[in-house]
N, C-alpha and C. Protein backbone atom coordinates (compact mmCIF):
# COMPACT_ATOMS: atom_id res chain seq x y z
N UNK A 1 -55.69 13.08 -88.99
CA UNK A 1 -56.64 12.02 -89.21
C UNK A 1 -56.83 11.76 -90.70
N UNK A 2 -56.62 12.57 -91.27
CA UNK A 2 -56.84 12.60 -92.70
C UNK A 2 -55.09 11.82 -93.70
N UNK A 3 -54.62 11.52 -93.08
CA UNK A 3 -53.40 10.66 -93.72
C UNK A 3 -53.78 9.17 -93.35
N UNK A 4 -54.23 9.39 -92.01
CA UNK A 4 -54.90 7.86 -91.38
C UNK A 4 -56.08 7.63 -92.66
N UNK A 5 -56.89 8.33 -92.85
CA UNK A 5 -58.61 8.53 -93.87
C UNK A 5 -57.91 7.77 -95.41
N UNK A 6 -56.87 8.56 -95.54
CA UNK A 6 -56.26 8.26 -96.67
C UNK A 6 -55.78 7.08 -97.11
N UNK A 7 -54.99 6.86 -96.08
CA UNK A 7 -54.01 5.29 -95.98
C UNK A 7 -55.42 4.25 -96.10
N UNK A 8 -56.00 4.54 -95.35
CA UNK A 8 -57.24 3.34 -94.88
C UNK A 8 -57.98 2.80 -96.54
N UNK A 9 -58.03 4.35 -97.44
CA UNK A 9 -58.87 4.06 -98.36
C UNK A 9 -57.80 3.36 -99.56
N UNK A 10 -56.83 4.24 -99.61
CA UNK A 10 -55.62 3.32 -100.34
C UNK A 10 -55.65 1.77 -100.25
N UNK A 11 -55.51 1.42 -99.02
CA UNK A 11 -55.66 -0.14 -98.18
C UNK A 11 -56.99 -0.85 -99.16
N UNK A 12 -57.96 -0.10 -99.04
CA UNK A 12 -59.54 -0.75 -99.65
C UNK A 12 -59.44 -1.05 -100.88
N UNK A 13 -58.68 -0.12 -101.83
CA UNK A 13 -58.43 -0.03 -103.23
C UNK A 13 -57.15 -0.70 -103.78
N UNK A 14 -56.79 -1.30 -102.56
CA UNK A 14 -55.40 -2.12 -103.33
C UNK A 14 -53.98 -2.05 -103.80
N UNK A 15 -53.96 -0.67 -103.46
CA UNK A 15 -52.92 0.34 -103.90
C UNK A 15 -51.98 0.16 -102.77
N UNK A 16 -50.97 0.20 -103.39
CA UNK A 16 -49.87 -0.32 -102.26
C UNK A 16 -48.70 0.93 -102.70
N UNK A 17 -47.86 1.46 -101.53
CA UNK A 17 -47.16 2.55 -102.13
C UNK A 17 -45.81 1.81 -102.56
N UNK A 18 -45.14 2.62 -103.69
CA UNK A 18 -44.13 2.48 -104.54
C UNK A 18 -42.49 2.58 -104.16
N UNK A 19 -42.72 3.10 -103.21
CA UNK A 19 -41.22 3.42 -102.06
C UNK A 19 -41.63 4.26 -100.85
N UNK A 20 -40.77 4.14 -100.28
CA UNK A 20 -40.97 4.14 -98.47
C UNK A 20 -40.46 5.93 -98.30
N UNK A 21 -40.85 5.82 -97.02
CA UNK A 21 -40.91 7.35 -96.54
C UNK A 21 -38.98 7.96 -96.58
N UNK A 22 -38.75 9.15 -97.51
CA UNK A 22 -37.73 9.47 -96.77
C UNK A 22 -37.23 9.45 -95.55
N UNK A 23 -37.99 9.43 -94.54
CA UNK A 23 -37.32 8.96 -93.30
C UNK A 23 -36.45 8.16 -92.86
N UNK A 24 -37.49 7.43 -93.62
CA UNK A 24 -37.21 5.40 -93.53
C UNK A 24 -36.24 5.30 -94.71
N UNK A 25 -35.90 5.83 -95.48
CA UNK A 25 -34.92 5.46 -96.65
C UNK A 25 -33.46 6.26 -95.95
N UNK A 26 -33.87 7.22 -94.83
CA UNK A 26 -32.29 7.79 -94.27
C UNK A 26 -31.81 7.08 -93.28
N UNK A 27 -32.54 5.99 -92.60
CA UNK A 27 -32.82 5.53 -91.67
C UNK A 27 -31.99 4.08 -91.96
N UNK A 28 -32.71 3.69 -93.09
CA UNK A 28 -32.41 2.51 -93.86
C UNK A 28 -30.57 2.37 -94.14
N UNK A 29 -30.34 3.38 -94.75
CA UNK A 29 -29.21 3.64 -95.19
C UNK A 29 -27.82 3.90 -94.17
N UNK A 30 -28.29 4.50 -93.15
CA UNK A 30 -27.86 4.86 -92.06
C UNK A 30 -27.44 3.65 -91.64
N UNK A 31 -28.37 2.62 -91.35
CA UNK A 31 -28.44 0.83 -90.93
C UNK A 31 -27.25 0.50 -91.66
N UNK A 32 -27.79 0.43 -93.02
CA UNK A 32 -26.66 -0.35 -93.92
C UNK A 32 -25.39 0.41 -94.09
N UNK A 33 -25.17 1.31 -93.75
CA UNK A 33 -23.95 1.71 -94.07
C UNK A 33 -22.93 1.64 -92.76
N UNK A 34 -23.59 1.69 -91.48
CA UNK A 34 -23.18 1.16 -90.09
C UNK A 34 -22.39 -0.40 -90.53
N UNK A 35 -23.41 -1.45 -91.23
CA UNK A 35 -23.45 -2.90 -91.42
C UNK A 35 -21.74 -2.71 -91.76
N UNK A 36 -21.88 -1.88 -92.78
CA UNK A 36 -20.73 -2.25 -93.91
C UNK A 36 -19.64 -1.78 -93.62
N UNK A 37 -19.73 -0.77 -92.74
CA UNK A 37 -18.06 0.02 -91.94
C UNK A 37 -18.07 -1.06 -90.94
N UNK A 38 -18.46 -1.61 -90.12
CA UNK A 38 -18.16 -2.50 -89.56
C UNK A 38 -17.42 -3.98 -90.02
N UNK A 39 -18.46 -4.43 -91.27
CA UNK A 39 -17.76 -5.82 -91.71
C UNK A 39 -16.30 -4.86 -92.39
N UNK A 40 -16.24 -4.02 -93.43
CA UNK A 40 -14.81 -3.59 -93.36
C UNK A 40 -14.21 -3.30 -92.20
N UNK A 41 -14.12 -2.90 -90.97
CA UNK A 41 -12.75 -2.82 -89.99
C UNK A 41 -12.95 -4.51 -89.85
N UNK A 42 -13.82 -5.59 -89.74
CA UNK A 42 -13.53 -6.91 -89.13
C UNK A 42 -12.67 -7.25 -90.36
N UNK A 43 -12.90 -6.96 -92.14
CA UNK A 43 -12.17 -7.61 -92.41
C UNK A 43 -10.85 -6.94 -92.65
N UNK A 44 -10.23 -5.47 -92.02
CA UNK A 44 -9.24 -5.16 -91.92
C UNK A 44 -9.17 -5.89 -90.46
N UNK A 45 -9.60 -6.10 -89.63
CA UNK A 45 -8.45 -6.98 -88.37
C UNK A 45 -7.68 -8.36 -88.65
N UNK A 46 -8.88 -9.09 -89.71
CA UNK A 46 -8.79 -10.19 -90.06
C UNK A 46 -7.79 -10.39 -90.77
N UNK A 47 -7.12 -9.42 -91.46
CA UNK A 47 -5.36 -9.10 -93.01
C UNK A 47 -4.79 -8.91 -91.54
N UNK A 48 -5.28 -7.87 -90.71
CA UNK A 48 -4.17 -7.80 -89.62
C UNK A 48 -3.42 -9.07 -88.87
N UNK A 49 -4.44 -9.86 -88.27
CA UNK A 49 -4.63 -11.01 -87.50
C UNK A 49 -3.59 -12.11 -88.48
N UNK A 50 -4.27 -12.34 -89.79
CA UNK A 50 -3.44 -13.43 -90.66
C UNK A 50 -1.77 -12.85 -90.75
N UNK A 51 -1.54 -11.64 -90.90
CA UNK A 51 0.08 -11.31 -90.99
C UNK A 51 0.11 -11.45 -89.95
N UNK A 52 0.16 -11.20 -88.65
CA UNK A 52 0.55 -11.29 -87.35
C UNK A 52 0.54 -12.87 -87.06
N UNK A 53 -0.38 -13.89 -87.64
CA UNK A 53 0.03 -15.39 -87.29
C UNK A 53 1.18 -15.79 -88.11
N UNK A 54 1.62 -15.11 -89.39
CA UNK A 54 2.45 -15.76 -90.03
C UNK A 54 3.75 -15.03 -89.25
N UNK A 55 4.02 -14.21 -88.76
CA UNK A 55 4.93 -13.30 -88.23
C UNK A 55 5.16 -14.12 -87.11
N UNK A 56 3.96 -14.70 -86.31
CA UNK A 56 4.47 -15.51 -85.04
C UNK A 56 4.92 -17.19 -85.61
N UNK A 57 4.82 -17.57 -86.55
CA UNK A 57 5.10 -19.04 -87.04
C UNK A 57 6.65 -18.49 -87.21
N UNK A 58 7.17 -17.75 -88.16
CA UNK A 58 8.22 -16.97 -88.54
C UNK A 58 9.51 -17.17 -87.13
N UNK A 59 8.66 -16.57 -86.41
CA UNK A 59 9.61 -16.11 -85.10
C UNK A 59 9.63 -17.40 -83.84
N UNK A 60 8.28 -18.58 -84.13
CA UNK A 60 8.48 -19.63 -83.59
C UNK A 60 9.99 -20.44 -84.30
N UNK A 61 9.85 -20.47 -85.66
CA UNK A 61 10.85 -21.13 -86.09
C UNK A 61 12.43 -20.80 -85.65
N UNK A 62 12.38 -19.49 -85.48
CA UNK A 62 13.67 -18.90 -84.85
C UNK A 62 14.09 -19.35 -84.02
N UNK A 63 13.00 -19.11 -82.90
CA UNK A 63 13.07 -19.92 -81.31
C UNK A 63 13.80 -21.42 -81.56
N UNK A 64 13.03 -21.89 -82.41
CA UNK A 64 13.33 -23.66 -82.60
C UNK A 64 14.82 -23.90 -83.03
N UNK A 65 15.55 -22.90 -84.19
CA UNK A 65 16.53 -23.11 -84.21
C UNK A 65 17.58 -22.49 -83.32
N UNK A 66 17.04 -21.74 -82.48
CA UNK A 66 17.87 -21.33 -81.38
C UNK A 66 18.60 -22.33 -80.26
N UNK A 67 16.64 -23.19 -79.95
CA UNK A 67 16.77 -24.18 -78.97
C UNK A 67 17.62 -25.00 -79.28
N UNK A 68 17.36 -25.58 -80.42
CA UNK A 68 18.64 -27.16 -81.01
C UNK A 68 19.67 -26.47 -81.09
N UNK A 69 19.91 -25.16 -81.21
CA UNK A 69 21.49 -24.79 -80.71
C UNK A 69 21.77 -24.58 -79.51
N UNK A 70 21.21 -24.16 -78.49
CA UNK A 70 21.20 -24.03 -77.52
C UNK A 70 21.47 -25.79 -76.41
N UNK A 71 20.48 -26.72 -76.96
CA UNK A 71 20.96 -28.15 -76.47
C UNK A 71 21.99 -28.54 -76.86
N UNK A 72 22.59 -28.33 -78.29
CA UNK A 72 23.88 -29.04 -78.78
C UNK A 72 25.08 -28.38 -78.11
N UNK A 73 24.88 -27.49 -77.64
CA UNK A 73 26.05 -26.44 -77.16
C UNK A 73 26.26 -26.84 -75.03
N UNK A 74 24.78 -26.79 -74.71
CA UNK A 74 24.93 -26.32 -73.29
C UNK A 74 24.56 -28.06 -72.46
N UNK A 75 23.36 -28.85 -73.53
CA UNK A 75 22.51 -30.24 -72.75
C UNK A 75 21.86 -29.91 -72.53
N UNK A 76 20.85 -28.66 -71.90
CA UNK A 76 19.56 -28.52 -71.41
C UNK A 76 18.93 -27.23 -72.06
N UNK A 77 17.81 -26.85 -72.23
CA UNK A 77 17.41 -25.69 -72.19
C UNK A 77 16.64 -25.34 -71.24
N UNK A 78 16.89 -25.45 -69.76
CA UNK A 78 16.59 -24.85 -68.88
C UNK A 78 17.42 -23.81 -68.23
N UNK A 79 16.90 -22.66 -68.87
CA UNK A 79 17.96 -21.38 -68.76
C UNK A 79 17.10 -20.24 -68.58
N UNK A 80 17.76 -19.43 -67.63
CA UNK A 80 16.53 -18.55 -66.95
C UNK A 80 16.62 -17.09 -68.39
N UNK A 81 15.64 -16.83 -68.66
CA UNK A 81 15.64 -15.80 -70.17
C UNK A 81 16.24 -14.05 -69.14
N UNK A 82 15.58 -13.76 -67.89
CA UNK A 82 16.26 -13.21 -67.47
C UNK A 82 17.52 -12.88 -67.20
N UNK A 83 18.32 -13.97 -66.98
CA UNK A 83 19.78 -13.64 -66.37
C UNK A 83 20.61 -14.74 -67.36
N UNK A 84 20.37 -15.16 -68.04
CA UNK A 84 20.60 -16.15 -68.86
C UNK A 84 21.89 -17.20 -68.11
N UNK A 85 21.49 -17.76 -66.63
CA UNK A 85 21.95 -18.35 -65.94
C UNK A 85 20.99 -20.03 -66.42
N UNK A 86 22.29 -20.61 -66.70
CA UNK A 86 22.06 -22.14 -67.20
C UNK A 86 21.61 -23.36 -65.72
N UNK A 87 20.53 -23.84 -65.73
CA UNK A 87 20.05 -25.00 -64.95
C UNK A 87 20.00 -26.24 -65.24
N UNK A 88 21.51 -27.19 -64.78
CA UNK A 88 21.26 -28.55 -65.26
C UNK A 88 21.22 -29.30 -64.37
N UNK A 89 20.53 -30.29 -64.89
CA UNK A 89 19.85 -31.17 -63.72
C UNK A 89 20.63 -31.88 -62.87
N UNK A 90 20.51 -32.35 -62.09
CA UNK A 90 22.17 -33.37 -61.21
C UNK A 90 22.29 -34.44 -62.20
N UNK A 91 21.42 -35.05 -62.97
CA UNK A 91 21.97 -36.34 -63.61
C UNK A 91 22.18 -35.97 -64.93
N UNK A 92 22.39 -34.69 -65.10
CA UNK A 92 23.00 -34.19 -66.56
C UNK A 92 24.69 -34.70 -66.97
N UNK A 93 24.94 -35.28 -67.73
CA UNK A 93 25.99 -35.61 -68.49
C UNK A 93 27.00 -34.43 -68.14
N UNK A 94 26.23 -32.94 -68.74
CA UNK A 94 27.12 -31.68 -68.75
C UNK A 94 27.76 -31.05 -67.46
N UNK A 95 26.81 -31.48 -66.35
CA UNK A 95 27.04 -31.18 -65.10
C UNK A 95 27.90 -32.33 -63.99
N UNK A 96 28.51 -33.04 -64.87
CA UNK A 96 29.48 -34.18 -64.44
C UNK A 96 30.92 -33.77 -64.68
N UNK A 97 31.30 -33.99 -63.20
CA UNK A 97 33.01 -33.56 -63.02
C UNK A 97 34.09 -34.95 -63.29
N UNK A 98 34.47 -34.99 -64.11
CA UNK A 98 35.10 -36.36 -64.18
C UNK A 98 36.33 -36.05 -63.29
């Protein structure tokens, strides 16, 4: 009762305390340092995430020059990636028996 007696008269006299309870300062810290390991792994996913989009633009472009080789060579790119068995359509040019 006498920290309550105390605080109360502090309160009357205006006196305001100067820093917070060790508790609250391990407590505090504890908070903020949670905050900050966190925003560091988001902004390590985020270096992760940006190399991994440029890695997939990279490997789209591959694809692309695969495909325009793949049409100049066969007429279609409907080709099963499994068995790499070629599907051309009946009114395909390539699939015409002269």
């Amino acid at each position: 009762m006498s920290k309550n007696t105390s605080k109360m008269i502090k309160e009357l006299k205006g006196i305001k305390p100067e820093i917070i309870k060790k508790e609250e300062l391990t407590r505090l810290r504890e908070i903020v340092g949670a905050i900050n390991e966190n925003k560091m792994g988001i902004g390590t996913l985020e270096a992760q995430k940006h190399s991994l989009i440029h890695q997939l633009a990279a490997i789209n472009e591959r694809l692309t020059v695969m495909q325009d080789e793949l049409m100049k060579e066969y007429g279609t790119l409907d080709i099963d990636i499994n068995t790499g068995e070629i599907k051309y359509n009946e009114n395909d040019e390539a699939n015409k028996k002269d």
